[in-house]
Protein backbone atom coordinates (compact mmCIF):
# COMPACT_ATOMS: atom_id res chain seq x y z
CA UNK A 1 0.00 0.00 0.00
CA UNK A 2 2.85 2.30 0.78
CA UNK A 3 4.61 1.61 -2.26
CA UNK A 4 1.08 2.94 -4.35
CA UNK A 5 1.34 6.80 -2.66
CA UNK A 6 4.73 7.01 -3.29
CA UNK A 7 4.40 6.65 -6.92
CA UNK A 8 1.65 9.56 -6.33
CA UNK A 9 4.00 11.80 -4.56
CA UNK A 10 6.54 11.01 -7.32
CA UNK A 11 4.22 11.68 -10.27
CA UNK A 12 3.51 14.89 -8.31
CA UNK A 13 6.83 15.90 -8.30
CA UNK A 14 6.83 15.75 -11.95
CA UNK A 15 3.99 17.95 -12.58
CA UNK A 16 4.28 21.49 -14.21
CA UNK A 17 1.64 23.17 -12.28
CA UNK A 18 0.45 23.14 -8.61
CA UNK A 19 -3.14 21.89 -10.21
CA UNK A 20 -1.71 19.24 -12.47
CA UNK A 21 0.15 18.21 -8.93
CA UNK A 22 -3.41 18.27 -7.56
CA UNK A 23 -4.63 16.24 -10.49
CA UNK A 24 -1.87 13.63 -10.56
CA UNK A 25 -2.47 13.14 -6.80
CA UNK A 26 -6.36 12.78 -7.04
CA UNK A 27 -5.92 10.03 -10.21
CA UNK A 28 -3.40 8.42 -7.82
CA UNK A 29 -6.13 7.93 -5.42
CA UNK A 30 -8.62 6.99 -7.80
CA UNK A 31 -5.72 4.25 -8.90
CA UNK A 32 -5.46 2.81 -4.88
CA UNK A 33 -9.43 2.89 -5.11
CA UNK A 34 -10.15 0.90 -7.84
CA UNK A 35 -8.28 -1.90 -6.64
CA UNK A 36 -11.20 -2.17 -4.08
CA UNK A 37 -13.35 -5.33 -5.28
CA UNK A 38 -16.47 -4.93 -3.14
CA UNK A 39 -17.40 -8.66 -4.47
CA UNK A 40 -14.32 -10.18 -2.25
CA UNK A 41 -15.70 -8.71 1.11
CA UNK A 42 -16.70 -11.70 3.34
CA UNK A 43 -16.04 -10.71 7.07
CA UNK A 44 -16.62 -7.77 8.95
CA UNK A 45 -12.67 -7.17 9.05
CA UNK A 46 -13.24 -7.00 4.89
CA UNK A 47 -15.68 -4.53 5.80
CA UNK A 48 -13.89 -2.59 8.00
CA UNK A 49 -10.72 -2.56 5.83
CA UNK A 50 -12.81 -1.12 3.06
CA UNK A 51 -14.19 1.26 4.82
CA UNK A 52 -11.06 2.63 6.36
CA UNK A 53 -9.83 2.55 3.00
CA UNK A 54 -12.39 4.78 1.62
CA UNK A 55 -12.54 7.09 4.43
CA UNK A 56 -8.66 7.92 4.50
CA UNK A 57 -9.33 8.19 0.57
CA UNK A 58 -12.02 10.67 1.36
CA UNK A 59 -9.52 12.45 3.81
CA UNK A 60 -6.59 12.63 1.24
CA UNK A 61 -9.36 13.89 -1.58
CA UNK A 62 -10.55 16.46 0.82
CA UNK A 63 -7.04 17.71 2.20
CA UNK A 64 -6.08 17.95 -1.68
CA UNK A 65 -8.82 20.32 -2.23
CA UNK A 66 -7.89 22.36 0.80
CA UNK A 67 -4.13 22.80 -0.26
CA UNK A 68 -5.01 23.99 -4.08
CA UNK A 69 -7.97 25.86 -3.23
CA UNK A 70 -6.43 29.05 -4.24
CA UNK A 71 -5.47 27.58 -7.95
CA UNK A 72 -6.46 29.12 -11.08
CA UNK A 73 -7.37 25.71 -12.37
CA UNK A 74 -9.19 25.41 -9.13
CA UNK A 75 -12.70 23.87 -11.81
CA UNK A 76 -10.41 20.90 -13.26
CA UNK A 77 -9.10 20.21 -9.82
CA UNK A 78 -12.91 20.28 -7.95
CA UNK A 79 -14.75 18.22 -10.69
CA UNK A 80 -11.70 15.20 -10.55
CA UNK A 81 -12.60 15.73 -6.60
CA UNK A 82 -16.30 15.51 -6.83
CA UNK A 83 -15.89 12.28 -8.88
CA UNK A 84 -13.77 10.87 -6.58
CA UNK A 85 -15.48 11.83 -3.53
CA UNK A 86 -19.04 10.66 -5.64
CA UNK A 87 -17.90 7.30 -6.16
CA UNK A 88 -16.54 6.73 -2.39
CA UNK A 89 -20.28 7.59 -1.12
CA UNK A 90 -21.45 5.01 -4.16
CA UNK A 91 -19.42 2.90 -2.23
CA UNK A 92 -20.01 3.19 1.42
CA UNK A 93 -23.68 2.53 0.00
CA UNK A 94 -22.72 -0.81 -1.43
CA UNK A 95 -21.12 -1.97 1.91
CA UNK A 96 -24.03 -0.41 3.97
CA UNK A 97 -26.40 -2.58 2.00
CA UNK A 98 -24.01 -5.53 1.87
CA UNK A 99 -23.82 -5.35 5.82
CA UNK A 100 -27.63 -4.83 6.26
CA UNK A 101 -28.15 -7.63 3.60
CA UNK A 102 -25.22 -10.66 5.23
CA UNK A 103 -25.47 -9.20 8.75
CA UNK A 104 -26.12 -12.52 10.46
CA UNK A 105 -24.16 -14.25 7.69
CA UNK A 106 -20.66 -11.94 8.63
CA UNK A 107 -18.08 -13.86 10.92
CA UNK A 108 -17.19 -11.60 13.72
C-alpha cells in the first residue's frame, strides 16, 4: 500500500503546475481505489478494511482540495474531486447494503 502513494507523490513531483500536482495526486487515489473489489468482502474485518480505506481516501481527496484551493485551475481540480469523492459515497452505499443484507451471515 505504501509503495502505491509514493508513486503519487513522485508523479507529483513531476507535474508542471500546482493543479496538475493536484490532479496527478487525485488520479493516484482513484488508482489505490479501484483496486477495491467490493465482491471479495466476506467478514466484517473485509468490511472494516474497506471502509477505512475509503474514508482515509475521502480524507486525502478532501485535504487535496484544501491545499489547491487558491489555484487558477481550481474547476479541473474540484470536478476530478467531486468524482472521486461521488464514487466513495457510491461505495459506502454498497457496503451499507451488503452489511444490512449478510449481517447474520458476517463472521465476527
Amino acid at each position: 500500500m505504501f509503495s502505491a502513494f509514493s508513486s503519487i507523490d513522485y508523479n507529483s513531483i513531476r507535474a508542471k503546475t500546482p493543479a496538475e500536482t493536484a490532479v496527478k495526486r487525485l488520479n493516484g487515489i482513484g488508482e489505490v481505489l479501484s483496486g477495491l473489489d467490493m465482491s471479495t468482502i466476506q467478514t466484517q474485518d473485509d468490511m472494516a478494511h474497506a471502509l477505512w480505506t475509503l474514508d482515509t481516501a475521502d480524507k486525502c481527496i478532501r485535504t487535496i482540495l484544501t491545499e489547491f484551493r487558491t489555484e487558477r485551475a481550481k474547476d479541473q481540480v474540484v470536478r476530478e474531486a467531486k468524482g472521486l469523492l461521488d464514487l466513495i459515497a457510491l461505495a459506502r452505499d454498497e457496503i451499507s447494503g451488503y452489511r444490512d443484507d449478510n449481517a447474520f451471515s458476517l463472521s465476527a
